[in-house]
PDB file of N, CA and C in Angstrom:
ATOM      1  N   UNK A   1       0.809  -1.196   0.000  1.00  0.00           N
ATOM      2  CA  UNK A   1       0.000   0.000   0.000  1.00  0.00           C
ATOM      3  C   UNK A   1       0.859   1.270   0.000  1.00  0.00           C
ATOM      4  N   UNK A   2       2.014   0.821   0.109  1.00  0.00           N
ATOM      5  CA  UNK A   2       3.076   2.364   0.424  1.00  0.00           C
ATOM      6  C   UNK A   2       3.314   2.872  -1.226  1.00  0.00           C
ATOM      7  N   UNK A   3       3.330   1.822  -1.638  1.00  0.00           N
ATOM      8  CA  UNK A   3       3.929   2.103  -2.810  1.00  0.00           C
ATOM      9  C   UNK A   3       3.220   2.286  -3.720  1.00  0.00           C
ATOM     10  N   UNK A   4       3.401   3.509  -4.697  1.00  0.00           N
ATOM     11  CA  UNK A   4       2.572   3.951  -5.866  1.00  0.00           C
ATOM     12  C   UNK A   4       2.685   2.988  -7.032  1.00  0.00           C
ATOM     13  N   UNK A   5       0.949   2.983  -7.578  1.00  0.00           N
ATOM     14  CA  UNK A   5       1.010   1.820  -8.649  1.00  0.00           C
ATOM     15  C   UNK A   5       1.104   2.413  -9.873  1.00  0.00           C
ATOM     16  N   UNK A   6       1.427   3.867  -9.664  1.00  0.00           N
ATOM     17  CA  UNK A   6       1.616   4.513 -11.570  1.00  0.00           C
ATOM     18  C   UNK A   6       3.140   4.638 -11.822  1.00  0.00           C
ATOM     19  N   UNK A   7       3.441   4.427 -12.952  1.00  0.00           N
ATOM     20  CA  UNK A   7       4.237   4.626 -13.976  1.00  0.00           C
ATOM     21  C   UNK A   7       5.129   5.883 -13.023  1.00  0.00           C
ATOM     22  N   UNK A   8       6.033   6.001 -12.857  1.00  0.00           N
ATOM     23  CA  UNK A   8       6.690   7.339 -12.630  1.00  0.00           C
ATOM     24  C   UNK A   8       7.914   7.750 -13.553  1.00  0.00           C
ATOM     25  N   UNK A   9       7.703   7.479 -15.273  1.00  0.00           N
ATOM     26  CA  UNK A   9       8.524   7.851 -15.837  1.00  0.00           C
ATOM     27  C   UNK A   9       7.754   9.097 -16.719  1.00  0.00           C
ATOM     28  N   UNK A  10       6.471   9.503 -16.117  1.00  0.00           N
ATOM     29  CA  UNK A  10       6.258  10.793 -16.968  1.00  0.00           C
ATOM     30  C   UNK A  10       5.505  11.955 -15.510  1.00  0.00           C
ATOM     31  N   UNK A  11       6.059  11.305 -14.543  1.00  0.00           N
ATOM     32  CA  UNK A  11       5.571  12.172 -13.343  1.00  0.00           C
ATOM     33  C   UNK A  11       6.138  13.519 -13.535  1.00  0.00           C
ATOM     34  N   UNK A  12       5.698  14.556 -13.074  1.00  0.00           N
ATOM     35  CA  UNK A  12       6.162  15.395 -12.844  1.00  0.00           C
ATOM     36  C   UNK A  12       6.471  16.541 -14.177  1.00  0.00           C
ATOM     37  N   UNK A  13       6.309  16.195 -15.644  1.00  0.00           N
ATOM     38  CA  UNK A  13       6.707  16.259 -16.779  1.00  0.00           C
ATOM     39  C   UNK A  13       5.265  17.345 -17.322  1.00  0.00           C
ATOM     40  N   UNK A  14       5.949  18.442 -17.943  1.00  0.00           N
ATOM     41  CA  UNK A  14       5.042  19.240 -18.976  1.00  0.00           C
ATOM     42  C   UNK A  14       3.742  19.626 -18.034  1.00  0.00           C
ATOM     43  N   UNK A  15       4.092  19.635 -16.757  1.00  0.00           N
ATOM     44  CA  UNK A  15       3.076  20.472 -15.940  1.00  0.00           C
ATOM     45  C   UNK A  15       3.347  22.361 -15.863  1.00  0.00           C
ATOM     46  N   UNK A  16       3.246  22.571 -17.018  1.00  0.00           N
ATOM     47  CA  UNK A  16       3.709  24.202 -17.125  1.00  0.00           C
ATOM     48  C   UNK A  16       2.368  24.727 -16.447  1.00  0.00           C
ATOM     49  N   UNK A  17       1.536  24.317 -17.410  1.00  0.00           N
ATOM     50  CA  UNK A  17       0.199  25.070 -17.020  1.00  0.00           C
ATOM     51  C   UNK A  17      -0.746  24.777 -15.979  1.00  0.00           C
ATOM     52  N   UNK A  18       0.068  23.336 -15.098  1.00  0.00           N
ATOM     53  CA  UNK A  18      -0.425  23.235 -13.685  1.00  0.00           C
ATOM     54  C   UNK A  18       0.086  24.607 -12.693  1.00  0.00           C
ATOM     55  N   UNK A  19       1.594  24.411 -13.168  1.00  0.00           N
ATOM     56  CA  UNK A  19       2.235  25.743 -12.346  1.00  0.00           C
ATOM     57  C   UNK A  19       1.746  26.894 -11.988  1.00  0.00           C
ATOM     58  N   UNK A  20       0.841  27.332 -12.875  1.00  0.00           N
ATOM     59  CA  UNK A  20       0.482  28.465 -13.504  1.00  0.00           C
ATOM     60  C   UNK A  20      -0.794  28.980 -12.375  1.00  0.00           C
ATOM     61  N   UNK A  21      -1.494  28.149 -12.104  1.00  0.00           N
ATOM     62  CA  UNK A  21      -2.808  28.326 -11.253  1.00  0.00           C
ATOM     63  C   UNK A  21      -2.603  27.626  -9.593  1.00  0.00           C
ATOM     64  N   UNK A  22      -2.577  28.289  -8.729  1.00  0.00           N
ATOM     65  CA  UNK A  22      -2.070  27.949  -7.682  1.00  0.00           C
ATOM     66  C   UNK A  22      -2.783  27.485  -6.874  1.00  0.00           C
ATOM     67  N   UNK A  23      -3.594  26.589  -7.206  1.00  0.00           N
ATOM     68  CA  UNK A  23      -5.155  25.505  -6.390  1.00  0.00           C
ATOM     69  C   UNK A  23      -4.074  24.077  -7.325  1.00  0.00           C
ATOM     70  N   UNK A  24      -3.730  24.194  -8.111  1.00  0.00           N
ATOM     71  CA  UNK A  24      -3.213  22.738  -8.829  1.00  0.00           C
ATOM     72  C   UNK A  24      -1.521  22.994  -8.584  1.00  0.00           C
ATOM     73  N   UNK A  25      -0.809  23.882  -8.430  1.00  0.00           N
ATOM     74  CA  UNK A  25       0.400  23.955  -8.268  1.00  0.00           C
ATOM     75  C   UNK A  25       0.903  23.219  -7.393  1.00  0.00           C
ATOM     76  N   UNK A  26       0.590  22.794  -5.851  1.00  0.00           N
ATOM     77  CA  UNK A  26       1.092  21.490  -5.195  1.00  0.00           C
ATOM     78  C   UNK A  26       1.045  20.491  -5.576  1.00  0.00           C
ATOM     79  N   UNK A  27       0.226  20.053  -6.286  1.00  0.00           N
ATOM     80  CA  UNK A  27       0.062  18.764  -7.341  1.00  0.00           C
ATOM     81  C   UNK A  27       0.598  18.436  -8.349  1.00  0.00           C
ATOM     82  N   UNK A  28       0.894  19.163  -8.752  1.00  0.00           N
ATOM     83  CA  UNK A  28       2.371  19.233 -10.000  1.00  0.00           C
ATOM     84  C   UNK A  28       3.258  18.316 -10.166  1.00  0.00           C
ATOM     85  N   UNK A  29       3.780  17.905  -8.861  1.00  0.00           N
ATOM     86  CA  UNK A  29       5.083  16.837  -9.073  1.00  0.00           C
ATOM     87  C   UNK A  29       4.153  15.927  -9.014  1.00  0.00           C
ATOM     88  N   UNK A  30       3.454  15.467  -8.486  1.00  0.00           N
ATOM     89  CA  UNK A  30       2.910  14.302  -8.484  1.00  0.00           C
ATOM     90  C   UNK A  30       1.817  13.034  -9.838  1.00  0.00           C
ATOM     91  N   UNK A  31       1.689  14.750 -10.848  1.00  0.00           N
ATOM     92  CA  UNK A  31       1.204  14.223 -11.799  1.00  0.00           C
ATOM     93  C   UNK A  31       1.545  13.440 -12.635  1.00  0.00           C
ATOM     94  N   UNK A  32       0.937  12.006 -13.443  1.00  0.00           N
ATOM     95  CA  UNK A  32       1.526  11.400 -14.221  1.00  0.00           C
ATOM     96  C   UNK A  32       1.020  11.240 -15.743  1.00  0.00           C
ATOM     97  N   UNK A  33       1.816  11.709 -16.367  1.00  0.00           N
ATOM     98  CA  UNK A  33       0.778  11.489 -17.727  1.00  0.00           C
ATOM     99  C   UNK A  33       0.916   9.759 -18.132  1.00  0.00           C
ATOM    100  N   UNK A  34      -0.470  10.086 -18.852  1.00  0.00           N
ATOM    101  CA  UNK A  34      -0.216   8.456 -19.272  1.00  0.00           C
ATOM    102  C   UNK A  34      -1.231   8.614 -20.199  1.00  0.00           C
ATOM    103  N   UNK A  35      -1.119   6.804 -21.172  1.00  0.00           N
ATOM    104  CA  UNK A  35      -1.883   7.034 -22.203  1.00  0.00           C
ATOM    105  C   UNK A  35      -3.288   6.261 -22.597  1.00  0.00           C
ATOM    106  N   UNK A  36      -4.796   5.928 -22.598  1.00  0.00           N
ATOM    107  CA  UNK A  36      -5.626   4.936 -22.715  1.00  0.00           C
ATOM    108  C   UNK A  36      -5.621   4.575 -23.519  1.00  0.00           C
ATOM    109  N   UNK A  37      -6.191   3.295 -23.980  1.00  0.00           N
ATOM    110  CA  UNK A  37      -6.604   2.900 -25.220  1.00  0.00           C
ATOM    111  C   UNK A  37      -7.866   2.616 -25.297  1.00  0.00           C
ATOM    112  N   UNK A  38      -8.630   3.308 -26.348  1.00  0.00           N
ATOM    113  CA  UNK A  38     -10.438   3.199 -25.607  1.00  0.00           C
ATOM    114  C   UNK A  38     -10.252   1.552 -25.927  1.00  0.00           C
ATOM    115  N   UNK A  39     -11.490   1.202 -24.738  1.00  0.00           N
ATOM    116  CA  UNK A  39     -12.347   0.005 -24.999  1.00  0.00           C
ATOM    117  C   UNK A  39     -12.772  -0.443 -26.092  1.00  0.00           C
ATOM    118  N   UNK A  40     -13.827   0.200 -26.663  1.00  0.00           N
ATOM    119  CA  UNK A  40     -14.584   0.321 -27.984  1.00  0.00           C
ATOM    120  C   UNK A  40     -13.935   0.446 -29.259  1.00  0.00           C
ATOM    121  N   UNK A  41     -14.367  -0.098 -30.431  1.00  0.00           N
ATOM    122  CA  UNK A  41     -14.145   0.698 -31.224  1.00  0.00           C
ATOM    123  C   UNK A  41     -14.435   2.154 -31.644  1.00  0.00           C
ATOM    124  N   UNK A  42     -13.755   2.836 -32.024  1.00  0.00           N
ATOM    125  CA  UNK A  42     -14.030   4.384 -32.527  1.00  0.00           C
ATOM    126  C   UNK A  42     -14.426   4.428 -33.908  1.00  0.00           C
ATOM    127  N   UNK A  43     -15.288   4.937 -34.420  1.00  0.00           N
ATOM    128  CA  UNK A  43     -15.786   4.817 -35.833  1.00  0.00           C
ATOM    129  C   UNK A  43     -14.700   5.860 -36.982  1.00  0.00           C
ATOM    130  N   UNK A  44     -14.581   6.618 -36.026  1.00  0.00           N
ATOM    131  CA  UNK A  44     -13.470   7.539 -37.121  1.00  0.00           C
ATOM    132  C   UNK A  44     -12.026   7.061 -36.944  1.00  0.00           C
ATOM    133  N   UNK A  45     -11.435   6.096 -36.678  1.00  0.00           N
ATOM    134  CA  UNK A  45     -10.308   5.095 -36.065  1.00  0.00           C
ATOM    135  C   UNK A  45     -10.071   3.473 -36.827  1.00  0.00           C
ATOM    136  N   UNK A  46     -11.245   3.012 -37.134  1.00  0.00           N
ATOM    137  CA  UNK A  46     -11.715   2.349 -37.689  1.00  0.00           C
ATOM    138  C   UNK A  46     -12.787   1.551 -37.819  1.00  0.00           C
ATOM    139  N   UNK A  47     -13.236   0.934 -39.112  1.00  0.00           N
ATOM    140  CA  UNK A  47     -14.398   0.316 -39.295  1.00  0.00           C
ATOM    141  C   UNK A  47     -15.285  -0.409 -37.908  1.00  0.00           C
ATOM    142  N   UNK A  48     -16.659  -0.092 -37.912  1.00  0.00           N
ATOM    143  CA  UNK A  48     -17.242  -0.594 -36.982  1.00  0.00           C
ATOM    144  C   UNK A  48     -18.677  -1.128 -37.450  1.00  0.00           C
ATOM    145  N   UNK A  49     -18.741  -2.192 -37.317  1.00  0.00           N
ATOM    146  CA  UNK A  49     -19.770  -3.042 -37.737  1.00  0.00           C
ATOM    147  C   UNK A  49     -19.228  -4.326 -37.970  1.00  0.00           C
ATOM    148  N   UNK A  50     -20.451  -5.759 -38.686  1.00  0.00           N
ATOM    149  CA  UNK A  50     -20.407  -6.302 -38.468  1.00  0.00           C
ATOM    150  C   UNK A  50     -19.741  -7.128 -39.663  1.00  0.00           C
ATOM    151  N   UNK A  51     -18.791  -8.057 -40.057  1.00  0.00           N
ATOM    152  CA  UNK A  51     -18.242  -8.971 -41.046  1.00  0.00           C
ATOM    153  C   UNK A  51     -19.483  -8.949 -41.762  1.00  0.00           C
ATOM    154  N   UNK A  52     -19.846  -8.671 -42.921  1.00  0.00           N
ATOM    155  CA  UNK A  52     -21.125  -9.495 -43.872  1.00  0.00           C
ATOM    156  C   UNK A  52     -21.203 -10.308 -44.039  1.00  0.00           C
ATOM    157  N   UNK A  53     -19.568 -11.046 -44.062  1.00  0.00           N
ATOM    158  CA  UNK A  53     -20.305 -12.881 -44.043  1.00  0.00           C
ATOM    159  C   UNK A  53     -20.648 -13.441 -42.382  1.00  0.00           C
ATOM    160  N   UNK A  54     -20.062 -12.531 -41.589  1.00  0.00           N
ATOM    161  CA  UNK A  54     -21.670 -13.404 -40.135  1.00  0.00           C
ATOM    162  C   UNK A  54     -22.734 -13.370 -40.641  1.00  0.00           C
ATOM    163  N   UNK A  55     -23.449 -12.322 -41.079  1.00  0.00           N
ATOM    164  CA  UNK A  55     -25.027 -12.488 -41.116  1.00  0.00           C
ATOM    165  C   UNK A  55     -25.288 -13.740 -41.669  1.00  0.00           C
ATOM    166  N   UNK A  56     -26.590 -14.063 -41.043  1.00  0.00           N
ATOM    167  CA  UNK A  56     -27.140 -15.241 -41.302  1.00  0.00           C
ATOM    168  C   UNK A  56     -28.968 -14.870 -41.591  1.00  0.00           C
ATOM    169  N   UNK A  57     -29.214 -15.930 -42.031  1.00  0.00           N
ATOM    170  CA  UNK A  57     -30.886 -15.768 -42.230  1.00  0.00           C
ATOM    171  C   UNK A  57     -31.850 -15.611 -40.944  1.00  0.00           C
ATOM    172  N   UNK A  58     -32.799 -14.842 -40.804  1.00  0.00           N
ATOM    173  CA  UNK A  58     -33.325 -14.310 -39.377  1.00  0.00           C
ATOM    174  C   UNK A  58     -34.023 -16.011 -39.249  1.00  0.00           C
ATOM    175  N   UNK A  59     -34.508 -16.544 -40.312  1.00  0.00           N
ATOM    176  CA  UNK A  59     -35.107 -17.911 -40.191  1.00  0.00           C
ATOM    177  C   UNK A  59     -34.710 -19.283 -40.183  1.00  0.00           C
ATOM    178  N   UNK A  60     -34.142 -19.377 -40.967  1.00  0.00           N
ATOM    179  CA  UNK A  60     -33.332 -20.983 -40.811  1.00  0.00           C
ATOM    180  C   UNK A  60     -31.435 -20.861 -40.322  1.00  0.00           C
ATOM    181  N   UNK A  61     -31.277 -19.512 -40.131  1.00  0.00           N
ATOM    182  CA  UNK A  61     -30.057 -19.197 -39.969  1.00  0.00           C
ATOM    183  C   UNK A  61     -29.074 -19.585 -41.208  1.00  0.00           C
ATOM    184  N   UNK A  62     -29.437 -19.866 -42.062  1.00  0.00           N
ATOM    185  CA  UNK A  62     -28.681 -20.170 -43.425  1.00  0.00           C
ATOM    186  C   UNK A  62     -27.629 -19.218 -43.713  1.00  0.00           C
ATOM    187  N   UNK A  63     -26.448 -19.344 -44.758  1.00  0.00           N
ATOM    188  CA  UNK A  63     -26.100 -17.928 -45.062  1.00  0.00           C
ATOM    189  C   UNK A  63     -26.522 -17.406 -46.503  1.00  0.00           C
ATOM    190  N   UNK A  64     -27.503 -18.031 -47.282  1.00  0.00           N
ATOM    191  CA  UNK A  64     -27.696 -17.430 -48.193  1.00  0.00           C
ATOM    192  C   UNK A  64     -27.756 -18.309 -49.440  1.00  0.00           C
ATOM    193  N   UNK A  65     -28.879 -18.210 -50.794  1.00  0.00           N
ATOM    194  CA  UNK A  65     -28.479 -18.518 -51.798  1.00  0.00           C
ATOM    195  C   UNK A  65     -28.906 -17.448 -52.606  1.00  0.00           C
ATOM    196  N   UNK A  66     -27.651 -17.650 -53.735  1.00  0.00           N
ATOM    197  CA  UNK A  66     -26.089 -16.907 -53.060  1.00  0.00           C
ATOM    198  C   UNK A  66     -25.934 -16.204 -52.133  1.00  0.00           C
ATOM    199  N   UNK A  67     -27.265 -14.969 -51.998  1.00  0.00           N
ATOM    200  CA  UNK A  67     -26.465 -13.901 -51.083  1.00  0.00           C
ATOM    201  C   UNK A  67     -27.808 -13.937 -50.644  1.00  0.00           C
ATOM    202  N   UNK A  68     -27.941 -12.688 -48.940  1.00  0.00           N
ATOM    203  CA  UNK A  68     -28.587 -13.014 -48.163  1.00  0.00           C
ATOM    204  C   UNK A  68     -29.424 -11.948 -48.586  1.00  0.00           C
ATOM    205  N   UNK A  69     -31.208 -11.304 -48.615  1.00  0.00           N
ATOM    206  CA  UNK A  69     -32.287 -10.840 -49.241  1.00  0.00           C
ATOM    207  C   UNK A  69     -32.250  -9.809 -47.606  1.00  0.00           C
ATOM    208  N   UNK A  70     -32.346  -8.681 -47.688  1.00  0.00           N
ATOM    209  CA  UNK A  70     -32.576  -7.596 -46.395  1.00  0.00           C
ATOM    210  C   UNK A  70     -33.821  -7.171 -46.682  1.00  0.00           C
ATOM    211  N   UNK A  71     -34.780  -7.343 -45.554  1.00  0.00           N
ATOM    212  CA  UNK A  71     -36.280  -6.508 -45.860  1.00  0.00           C
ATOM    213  C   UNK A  71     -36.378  -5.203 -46.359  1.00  0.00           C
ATOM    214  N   UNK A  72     -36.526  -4.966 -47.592  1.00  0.00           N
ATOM    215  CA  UNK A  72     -36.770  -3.725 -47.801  1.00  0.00           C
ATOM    216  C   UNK A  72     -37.250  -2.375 -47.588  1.00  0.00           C
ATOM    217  N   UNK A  73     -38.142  -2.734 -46.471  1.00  0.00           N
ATOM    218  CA  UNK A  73     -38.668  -1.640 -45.836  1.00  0.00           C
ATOM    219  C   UNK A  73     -37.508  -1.318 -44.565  1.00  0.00           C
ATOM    220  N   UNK A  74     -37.406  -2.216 -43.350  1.00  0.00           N
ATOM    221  CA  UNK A  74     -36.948  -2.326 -42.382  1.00  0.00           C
ATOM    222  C   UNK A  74     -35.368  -1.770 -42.050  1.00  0.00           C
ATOM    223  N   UNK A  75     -34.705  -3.088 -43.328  1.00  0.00           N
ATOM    224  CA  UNK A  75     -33.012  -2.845 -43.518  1.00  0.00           C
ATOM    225  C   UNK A  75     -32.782  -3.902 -42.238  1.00  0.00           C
ATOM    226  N   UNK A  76     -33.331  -4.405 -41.657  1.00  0.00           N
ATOM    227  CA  UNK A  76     -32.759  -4.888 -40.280  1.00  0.00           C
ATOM    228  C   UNK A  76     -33.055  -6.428 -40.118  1.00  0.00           C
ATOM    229  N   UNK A  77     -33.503  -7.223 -40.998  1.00  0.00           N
ATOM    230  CA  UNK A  77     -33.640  -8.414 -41.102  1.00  0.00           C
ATOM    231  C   UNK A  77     -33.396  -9.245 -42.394  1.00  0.00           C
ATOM    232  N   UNK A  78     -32.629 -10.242 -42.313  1.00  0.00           N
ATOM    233  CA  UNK A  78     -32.102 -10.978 -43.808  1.00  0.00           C
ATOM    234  C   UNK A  78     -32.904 -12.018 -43.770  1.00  0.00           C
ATOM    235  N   UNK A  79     -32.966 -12.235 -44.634  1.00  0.00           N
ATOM    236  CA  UNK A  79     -33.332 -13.820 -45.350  1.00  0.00           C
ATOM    237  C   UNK A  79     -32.416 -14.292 -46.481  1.00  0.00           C
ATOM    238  N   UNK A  80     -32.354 -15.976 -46.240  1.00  0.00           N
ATOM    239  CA  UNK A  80     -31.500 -16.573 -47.144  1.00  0.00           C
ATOM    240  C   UNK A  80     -32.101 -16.564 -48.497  1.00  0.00           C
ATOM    241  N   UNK A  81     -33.730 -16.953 -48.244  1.00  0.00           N
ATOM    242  CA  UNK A  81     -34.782 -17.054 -49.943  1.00  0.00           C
ATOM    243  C   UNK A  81     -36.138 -16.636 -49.888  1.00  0.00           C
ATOM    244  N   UNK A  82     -36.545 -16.310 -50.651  1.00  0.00           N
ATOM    245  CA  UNK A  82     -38.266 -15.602 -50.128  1.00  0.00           C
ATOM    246  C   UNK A  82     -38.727 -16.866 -50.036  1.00  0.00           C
ATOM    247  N   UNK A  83     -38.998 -18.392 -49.607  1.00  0.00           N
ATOM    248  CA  UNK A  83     -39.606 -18.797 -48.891  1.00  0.00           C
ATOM    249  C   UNK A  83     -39.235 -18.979 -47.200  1.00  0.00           C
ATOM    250  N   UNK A  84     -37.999 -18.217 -47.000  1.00  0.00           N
ATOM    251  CA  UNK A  84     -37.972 -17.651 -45.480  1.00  0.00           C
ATOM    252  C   UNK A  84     -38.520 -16.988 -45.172  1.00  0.00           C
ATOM    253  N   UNK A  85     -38.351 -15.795 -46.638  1.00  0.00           N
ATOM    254  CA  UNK A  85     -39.184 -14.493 -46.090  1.00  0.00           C
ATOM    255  C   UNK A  85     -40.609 -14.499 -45.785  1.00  0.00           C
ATOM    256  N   UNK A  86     -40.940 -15.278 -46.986  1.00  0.00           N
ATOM    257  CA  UNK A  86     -42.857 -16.051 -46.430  1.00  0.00           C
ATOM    258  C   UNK A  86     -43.123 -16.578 -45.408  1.00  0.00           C
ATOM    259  N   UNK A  87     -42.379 -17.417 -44.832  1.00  0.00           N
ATOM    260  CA  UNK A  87     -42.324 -18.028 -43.348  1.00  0.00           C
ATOM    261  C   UNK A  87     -42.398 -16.885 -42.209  1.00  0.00           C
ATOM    262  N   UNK A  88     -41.612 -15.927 -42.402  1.00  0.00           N
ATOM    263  CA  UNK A  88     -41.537 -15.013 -41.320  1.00  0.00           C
ATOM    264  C   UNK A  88     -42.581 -14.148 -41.583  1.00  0.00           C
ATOM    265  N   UNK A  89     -43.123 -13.475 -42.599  1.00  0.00           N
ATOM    266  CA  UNK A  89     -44.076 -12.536 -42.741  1.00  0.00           C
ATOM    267  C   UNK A  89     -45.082 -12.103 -41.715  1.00  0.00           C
ATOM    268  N   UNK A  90     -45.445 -12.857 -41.280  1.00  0.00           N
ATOM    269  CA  UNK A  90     -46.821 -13.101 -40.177  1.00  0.00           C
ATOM    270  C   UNK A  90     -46.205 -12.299 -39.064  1.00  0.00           C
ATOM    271  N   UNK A  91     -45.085 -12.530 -38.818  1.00  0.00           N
ATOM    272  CA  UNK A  91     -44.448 -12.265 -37.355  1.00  0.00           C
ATOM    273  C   UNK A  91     -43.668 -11.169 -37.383  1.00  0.00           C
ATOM    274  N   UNK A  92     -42.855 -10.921 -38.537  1.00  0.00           N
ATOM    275  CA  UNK A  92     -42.364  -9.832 -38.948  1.00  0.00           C
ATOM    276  C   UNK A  92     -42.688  -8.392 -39.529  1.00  0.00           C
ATOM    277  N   UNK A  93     -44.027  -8.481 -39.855  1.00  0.00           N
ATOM    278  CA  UNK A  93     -44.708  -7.296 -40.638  1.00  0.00           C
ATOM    279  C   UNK A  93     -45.318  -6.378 -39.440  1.00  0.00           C
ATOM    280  N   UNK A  94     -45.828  -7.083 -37.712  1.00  0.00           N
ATOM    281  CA  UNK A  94     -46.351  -6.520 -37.142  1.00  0.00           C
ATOM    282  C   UNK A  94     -44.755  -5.885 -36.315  1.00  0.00           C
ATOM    283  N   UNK A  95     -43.870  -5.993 -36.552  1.00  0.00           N
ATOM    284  CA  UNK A  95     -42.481  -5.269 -36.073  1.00  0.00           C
ATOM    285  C   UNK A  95     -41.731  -4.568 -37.032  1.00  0.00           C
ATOM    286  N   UNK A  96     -42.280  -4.782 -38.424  1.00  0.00           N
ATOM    287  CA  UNK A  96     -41.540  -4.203 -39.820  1.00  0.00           C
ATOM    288  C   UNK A  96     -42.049  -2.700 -39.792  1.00  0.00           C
ATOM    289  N   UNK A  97     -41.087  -1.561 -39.432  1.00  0.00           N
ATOM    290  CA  UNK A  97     -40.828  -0.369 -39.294  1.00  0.00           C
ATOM    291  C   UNK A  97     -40.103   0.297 -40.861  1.00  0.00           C
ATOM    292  N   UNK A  98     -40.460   1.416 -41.216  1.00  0.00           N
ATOM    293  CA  UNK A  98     -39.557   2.543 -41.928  1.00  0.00           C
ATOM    294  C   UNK A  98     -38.394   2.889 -41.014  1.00  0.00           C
TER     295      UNK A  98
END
């Protein structure tokens, strides 16, 4: 517990403008810069979303012949063939949004 768990190779460093205001000026030496790495992805950092080949069919989970059919209205549900999409209709039209 005595001992500090930060980095002390940027303590104390480029605190000009701590100096400067004298409520943060005792604190000065003690500061450490350091650097995060967000959690998340960042969208302007790079791509964020999902591989296109995960998606799968909302119904039989298929991946597609050939390629996978997105509800046209919605955008938010695939199908592998319009007899998925017929299968789901019933259940999907009362949640199918603009």
């Amino acid at each position: 517990m005595e001992k500090n768990p930060l980095c002390s190779c940027g303590r104390g460093k480029d605190v000009e403008g701590m100096n400067k205001v004298n409520m943060w000026k005792p604190l000065a030496p003690y500061v450490t810069r350091i650097a995060l790495s967000p959690l998340f992805a960042v969208s302007y950092l790079e791509t964020v979303g999902r591989d296109p080949e995960a998606y799968r069919c909302f119904v039989c989970r298929g991946k597609g012949k050939p390629k996978l059919k997105m509800c046209t209205v919605c955008k938010k549900v695939r199908y592998c063939s319009s007899e998925c999409q017929k299968k789901d209709w019933k259940v999907h039209k009362l949640r199918c949004k603009a």
